[in-house]
Protein backbone atom coordinates (compact mmCIF):
# COMPACT_ATOMS: atom_id res chain seq x y z
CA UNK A 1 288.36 207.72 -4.33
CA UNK A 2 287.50 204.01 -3.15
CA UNK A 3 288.54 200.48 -4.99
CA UNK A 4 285.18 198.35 -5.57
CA UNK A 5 285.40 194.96 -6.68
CA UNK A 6 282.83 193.09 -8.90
CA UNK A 7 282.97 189.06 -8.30
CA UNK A 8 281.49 186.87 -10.57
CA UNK A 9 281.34 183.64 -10.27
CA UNK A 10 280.48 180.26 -12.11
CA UNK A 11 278.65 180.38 -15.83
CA UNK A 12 275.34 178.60 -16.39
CA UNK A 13 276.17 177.28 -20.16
CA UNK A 14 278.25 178.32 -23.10
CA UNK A 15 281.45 178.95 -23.11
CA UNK A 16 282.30 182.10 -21.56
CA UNK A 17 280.28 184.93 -19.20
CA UNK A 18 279.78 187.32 -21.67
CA UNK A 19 278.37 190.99 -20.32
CA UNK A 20 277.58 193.77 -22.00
CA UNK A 21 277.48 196.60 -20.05
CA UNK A 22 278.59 196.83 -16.30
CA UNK A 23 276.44 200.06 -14.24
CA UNK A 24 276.73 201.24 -10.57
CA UNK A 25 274.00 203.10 -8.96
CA UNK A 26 273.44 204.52 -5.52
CA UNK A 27 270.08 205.87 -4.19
CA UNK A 28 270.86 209.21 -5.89
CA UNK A 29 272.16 207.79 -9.23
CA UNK A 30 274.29 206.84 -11.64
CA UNK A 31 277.94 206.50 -10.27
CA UNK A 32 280.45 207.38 -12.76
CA UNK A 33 283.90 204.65 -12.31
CA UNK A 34 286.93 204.00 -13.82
CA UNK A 35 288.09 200.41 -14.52
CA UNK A 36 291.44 199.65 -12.86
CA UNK A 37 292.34 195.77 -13.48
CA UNK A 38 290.74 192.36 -13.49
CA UNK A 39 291.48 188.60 -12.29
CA UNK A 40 290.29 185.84 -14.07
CA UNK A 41 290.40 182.46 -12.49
CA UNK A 42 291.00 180.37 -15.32
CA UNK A 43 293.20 182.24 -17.02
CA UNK A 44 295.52 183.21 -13.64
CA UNK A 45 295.69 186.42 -14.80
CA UNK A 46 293.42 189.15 -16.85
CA UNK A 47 290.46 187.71 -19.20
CA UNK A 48 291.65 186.33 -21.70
CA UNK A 49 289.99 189.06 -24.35
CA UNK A 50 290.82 192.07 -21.48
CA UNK A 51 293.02 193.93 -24.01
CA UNK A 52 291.78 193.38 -27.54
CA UNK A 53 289.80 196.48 -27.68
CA UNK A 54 288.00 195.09 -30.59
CA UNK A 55 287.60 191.85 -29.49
CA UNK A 56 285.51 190.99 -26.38
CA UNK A 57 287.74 193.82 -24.56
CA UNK A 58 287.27 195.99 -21.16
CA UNK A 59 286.60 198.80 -23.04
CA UNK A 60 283.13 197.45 -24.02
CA UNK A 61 282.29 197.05 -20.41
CA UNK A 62 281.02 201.06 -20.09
CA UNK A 63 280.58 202.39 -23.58
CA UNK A 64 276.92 202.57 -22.75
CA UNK A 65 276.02 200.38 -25.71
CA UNK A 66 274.23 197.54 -24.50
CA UNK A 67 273.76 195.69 -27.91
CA UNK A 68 275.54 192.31 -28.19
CA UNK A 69 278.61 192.56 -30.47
CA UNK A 70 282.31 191.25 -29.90
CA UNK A 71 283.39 194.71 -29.63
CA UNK A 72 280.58 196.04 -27.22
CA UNK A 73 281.00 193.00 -25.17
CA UNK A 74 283.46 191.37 -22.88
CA UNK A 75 284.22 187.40 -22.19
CA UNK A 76 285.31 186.17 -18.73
CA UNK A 77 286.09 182.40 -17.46
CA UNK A 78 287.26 181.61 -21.34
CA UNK A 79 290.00 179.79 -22.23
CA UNK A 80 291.63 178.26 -25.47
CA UNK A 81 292.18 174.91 -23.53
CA UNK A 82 288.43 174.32 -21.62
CA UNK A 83 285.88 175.40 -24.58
CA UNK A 84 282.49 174.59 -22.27
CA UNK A 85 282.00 176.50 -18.93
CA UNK A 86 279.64 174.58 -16.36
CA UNK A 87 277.94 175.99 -13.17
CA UNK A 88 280.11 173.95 -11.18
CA UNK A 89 283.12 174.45 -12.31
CA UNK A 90 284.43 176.84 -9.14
CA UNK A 91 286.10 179.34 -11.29
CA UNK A 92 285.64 183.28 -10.82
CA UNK A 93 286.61 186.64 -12.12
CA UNK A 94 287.02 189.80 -10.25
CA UNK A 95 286.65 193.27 -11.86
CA UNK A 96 288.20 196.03 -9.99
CA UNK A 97 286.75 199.94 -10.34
CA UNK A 98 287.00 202.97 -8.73
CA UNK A 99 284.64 205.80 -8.01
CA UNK A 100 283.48 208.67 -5.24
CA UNK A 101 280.81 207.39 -4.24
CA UNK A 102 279.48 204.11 -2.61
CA UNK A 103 277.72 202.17 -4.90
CA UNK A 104 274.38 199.97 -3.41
CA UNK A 105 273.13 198.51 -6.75
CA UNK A 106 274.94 196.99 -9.84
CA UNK A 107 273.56 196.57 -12.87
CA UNK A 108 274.59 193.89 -15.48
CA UNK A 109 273.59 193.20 -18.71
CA UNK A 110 274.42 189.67 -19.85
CA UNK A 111 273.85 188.56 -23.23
CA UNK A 112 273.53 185.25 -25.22
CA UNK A 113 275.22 184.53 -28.59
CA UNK A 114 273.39 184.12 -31.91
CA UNK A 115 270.36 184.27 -29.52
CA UNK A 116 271.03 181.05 -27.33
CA UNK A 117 271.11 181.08 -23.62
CA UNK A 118 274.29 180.90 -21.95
CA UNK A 119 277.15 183.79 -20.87
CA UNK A 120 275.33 184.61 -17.28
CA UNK A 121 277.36 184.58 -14.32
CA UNK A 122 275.73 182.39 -11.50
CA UNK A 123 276.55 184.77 -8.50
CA UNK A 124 277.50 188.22 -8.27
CA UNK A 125 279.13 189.77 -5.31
CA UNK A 126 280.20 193.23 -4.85
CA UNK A 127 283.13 194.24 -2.40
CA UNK A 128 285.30 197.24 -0.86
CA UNK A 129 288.70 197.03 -1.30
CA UNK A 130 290.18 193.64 -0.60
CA UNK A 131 292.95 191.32 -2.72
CA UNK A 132 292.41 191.73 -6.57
CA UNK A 133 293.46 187.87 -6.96
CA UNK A 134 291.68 186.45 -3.82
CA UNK A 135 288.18 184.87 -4.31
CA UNK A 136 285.48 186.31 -1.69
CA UNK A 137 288.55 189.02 -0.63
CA UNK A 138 287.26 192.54 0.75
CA UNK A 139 284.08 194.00 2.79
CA UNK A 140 280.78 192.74 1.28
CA UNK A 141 278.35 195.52 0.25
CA UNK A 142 276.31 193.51 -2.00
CA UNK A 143 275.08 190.32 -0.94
CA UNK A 144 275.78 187.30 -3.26
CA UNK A 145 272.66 186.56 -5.49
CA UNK A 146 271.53 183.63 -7.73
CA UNK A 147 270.82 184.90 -11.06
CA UNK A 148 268.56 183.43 -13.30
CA UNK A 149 269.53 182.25 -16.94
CA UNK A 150 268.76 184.38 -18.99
CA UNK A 151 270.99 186.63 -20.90
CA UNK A 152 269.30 190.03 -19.94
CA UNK A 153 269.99 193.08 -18.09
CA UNK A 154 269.49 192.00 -13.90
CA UNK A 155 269.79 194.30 -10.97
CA UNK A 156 271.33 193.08 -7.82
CA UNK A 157 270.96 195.82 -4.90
CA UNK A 158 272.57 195.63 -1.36
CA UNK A 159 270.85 194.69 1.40
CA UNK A 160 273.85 194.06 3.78
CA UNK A 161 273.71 198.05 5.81
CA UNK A 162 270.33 197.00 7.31
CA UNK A 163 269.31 196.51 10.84
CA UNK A 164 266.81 195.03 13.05
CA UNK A 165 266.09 196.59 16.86
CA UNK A 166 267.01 193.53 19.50
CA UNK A 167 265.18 193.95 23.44
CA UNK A 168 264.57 191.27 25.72
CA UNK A 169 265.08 187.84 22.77
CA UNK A 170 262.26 190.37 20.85
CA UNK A 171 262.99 192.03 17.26
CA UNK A 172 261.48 195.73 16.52
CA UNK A 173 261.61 197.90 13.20
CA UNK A 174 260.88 201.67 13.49
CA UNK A 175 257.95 203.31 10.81
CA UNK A 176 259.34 206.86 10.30
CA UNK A 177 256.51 209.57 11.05
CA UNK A 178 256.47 212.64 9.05
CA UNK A 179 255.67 216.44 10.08
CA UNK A 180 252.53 218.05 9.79
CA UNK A 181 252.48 219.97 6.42
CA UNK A 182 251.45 223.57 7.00
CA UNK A 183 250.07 225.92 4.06
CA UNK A 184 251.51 228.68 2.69
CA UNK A 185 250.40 232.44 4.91
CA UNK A 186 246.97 232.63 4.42
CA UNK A 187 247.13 236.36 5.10
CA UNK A 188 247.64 239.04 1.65
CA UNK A 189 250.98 241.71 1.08
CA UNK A 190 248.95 244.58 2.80
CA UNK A 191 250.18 247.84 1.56
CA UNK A 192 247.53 249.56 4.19
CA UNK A 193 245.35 248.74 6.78
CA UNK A 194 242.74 247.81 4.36
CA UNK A 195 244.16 247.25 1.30
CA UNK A 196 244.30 244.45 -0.40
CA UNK A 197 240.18 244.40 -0.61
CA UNK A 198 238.84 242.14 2.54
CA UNK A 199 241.47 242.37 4.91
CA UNK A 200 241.47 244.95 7.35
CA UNK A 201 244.45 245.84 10.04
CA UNK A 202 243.36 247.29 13.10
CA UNK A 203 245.42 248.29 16.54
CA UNK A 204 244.92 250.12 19.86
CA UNK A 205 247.83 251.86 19.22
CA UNK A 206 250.80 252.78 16.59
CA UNK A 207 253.16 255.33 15.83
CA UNK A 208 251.12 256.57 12.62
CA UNK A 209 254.21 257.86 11.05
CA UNK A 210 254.26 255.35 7.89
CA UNK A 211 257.42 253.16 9.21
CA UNK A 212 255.94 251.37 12.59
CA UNK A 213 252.06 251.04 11.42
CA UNK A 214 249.94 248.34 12.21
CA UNK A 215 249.70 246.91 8.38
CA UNK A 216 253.76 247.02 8.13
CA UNK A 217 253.50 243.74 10.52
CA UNK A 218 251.36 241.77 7.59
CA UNK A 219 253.92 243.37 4.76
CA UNK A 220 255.78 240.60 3.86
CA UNK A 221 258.85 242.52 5.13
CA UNK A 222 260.81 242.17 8.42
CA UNK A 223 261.96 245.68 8.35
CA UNK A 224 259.89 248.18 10.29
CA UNK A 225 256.50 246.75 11.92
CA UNK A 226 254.38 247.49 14.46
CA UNK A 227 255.08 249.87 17.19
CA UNK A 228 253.35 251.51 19.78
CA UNK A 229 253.24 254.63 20.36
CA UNK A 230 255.27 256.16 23.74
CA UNK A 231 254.52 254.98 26.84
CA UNK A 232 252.04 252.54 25.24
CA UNK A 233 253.42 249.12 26.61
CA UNK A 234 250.58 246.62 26.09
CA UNK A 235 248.84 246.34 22.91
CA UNK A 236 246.90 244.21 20.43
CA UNK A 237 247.31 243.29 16.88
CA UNK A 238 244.48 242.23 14.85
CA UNK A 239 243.84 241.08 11.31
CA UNK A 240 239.84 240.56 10.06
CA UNK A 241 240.67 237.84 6.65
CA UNK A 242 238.25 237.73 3.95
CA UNK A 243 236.60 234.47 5.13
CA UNK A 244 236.92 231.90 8.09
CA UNK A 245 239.98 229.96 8.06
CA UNK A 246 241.19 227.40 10.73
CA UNK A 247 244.42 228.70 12.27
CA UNK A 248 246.96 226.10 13.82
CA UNK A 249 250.02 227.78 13.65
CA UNK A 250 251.59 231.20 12.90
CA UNK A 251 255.13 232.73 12.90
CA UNK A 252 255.84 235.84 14.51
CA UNK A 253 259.70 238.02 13.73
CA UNK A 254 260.99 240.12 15.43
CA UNK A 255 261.83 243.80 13.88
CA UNK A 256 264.40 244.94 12.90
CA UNK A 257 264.64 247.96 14.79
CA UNK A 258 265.04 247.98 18.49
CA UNK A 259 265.00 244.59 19.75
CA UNK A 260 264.16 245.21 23.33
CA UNK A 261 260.71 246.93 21.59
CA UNK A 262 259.43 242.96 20.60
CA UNK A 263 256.45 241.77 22.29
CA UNK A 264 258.10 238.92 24.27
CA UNK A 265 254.45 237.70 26.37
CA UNK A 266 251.10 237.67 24.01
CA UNK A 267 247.64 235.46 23.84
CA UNK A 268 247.01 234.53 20.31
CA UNK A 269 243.37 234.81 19.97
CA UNK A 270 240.61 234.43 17.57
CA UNK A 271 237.03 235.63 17.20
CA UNK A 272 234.13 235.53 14.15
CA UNK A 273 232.54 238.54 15.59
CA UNK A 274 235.62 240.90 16.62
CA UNK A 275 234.02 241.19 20.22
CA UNK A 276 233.91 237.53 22.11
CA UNK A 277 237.44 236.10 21.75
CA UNK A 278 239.60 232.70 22.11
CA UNK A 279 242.71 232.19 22.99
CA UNK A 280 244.08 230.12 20.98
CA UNK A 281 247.99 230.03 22.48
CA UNK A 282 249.41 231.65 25.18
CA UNK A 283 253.50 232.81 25.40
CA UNK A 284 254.93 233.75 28.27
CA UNK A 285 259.08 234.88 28.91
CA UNK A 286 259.85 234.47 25.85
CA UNK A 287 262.16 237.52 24.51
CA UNK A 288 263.87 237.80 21.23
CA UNK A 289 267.75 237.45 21.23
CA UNK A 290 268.40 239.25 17.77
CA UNK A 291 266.56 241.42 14.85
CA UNK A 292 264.69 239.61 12.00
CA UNK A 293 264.41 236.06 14.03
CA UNK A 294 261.65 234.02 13.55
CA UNK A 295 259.72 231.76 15.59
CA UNK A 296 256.86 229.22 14.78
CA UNK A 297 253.93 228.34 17.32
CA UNK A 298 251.32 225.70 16.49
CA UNK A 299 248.40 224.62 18.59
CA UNK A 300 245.00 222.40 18.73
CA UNK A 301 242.49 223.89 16.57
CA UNK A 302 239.61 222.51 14.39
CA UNK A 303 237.41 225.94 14.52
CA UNK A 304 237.08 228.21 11.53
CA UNK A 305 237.58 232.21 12.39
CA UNK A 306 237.86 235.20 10.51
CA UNK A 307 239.46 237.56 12.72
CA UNK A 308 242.85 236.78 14.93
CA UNK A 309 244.68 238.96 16.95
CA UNK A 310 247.87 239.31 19.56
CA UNK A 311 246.74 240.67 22.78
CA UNK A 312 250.90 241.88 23.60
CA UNK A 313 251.41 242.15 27.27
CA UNK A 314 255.05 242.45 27.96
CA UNK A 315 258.22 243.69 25.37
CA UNK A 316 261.37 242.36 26.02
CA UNK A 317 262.73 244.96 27.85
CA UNK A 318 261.95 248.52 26.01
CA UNK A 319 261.01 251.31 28.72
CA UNK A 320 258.16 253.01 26.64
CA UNK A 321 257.18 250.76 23.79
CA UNK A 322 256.05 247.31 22.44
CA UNK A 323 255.48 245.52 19.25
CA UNK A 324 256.40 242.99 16.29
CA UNK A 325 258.07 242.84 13.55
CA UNK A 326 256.12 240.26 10.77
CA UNK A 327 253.15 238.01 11.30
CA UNK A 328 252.12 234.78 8.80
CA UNK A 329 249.17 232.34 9.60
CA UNK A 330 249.27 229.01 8.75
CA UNK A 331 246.27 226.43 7.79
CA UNK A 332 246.97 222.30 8.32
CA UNK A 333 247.49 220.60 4.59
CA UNK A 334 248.86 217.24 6.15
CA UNK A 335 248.28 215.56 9.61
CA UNK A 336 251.49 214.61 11.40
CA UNK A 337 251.86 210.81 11.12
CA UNK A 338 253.72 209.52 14.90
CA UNK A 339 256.71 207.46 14.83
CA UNK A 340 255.30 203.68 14.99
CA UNK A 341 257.67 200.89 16.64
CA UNK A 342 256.63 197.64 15.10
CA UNK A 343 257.14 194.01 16.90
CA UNK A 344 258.10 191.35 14.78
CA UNK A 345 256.49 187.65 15.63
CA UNK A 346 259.28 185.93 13.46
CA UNK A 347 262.33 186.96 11.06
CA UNK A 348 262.29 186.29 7.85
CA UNK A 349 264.61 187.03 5.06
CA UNK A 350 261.52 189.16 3.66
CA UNK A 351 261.07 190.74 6.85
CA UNK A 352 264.67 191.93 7.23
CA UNK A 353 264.44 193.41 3.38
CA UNK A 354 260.71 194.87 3.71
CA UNK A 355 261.51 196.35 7.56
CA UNK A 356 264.66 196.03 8.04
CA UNK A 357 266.43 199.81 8.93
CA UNK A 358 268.85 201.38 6.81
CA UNK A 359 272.32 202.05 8.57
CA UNK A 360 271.80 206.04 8.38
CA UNK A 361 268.99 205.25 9.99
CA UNK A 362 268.67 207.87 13.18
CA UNK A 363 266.71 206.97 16.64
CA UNK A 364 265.75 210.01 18.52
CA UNK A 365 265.87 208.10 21.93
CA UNK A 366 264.59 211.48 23.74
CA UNK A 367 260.99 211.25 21.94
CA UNK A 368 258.47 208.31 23.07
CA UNK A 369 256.84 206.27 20.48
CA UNK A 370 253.43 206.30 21.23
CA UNK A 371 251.79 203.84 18.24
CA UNK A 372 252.82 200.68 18.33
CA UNK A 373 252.68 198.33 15.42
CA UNK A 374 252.05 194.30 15.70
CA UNK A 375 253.11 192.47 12.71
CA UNK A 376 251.86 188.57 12.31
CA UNK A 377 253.35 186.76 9.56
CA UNK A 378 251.05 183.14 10.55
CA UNK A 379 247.63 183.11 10.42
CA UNK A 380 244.79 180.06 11.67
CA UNK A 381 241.48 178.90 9.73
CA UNK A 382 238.58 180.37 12.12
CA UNK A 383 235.57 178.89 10.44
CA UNK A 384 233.59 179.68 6.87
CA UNK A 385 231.81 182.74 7.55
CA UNK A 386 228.98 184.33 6.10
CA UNK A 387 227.85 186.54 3.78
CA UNK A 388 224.63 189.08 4.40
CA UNK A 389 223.52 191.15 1.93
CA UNK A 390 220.70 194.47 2.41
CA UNK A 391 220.06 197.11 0.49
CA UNK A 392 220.13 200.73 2.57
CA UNK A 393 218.69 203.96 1.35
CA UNK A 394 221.24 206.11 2.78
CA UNK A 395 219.19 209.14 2.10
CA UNK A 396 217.28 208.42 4.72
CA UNK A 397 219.59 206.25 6.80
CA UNK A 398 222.88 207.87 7.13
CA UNK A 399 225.63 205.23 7.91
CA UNK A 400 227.85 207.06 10.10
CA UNK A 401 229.37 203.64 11.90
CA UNK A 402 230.00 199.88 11.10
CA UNK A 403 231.02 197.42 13.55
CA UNK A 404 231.18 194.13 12.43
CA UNK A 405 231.48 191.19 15.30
């Protein structure tokens, strides 16, 4: 449980800061808190109101009722002796909470009285910790903001855990790539060699006793598989799908019965025909530690096939047999996007908020960032221009490039 402190500061009319409702947020959500205490300036102590319940109290500050009344709302900075409040005036009141989690955004609804403007706080500030008393006291999460005057609900978010990448007097930001998106296994549940309707399991070789059959491999089960018969110690696998699909990655498991029986060297190939084949990925030493593990492969390929197959060359050990355990093929649905490192020609404070990194932020150092980003915040006049305009029957004239000089 950490202590959070709310500072405002200053009031832009009226006599008082008067706020509704006072809500913490992190990316996730809504942070639930608990008010501890409270330091106003100008009264040396708590608000004035900070006990009346019914009467501008604390309690008003999270009853979720964000409707101006004395009893949903609570006054700071007033006093009996100063009845006017000006934005100069220096004087500040610190509202102390506590919650589990760390909050990044406060939001505060301010209201006017018999709808006149007035009972906004001029700066907010949100802290960790520090002297209840003590203006500006504790770790600054949220940066101080100018508000506006108006008496409505305003967001302030923290910007303070962000970062910039320093080389050589030169300022970077990092553009997260994301993983290629595969799609779901484009093969069926077979519950035989050719059943569901247009899929068809074939083999060189299998034990034929209903447990280690070709088919079992495209189940949707890791227990049993494909096996060999004895002495059989190469083999292939192969899969005809109702129509062409383009492959780029698969997953292969191991059985789980003996382990030293899993193919641990295949070619992953693929043919339209069943006769002329392509490898599509080769894998070579590559033996299975345990039963029922799983291992994903993807490769360069933009060609459509309807039949794929393993052409099995080496077990991981077995004396008489070879084969696997489950087999899925995967289509492309989304193209990786690379990790892009962006120079910055200037720093801005829009800069640091737009591309500024976040301080969970992670760098794999051990990958290379091949794109490179270039971003120009000035800009020159380089003349008028033209305009052409031309009509093209593209039924006739495909455009398949523009370049424009």
């Amino acid at each position: 449980m950490a202590t959070y402190t709310i500072q405002l500061e200053g009031c832009y009319s009226g006599n008082c800061v008067r706020l509704n409702e006072l809500e913490l947020y992190n990316k996730i959500g809504k942070i639930n808190y608990t008010i501890v205490d409270a330091f106003d300036s100008r009264v040396g102590a708590v608000p004035y109101y900070w006990n009346q319940g019914t009467l501008f109290g604390k309690e008003g500050l999270n009853d979720g009722n964000k409707t101006y009344s004395a009893a949903t709302s609570t006054a700071f900075l007033y006093s009996t002796s100063a009845s006017t409040v000006t934005p100069s005036d220096g004087h500040f009141v610190r509202i102390s909470v506590t919650c589990t989690e760390a909050p990044t955004i406060v939001v505060l609804n301010f209201t006017g009285r018999d709808s006149t403007l007035g009972g906004v706080a001029k700066y907010v500030t949100l802290f960790q910790d520090g002297v209840l008393a003590t203006k500006d006291s504790g770790t600054v999460i949220l940066s101080k903001k100018t508000i506006v005057n108006e008496y409505t609900e305003q967001t302030f978010t923290s910007y303070t855990k962000k970062f910039l990448i320093s080389s050589e007097g030169n300022y970077y930001s990092i553009k997260s790539g994301t993983p290629v998106v595969y799609s779901a296994d484009v093969t069926a549940t077979m519950t035989s060699n050719t059943t569901p309707t247009g899929y068809v399991v074939s083999t060189n070789s299998d034990l034929n006793n209903g447990n280690y059959v070709a088919w079992k491999a495209f189940d949707d089960s890791e227990s049993y598989g494909w096996l060999t018969s004895s002495n059989i110690l190469t083999g292939y696998l192969r899969i005809k799908i109702p129509s062409p699909k383009i492959i780029k990655a698969y997953r292969v498991s191991s059985a789980d019965n003996l382990l030293l029986t899993n193919a641990s060297e295949w070619a992953f190939e693929a043919s339209n025909d069943g006769i002329v084949w392509t490898i599509l990925d080769t894998v070579k030493g590559s033996p299975f530690l345990s039963k029922k593990e799983s291992r994903t492969y993807s490769f360069n390929n933009e060609l459509a096939y309807q039949y794929y197959q393993f052409n099995c060359t080496k077990n991981s050990g077995h004396a008489t047999q070879i084969g696997l355990g489950e087999i899925e093929l995967f289509e492309e649905v989304t193209k990786s996007v690379p990790t892009t490192l962006i120079y910055l020609e200037s720093i801005t404070e829009n800069t640091f908020l737009d591309l500024g990194l976040s301080n969970k932020f992670e760098i794999e150092l051990n990958k290379q960032m091949l794109i490179r980003g270039y971003l120009k915040t000035s800009s020159e006049h380089i003349g008028s221009g033209r305009v052409f305009k031309r009509s093209i029957d593209t039924t006739n004239v495909p455009i398949k490039k523009v370049t424009i000089t």
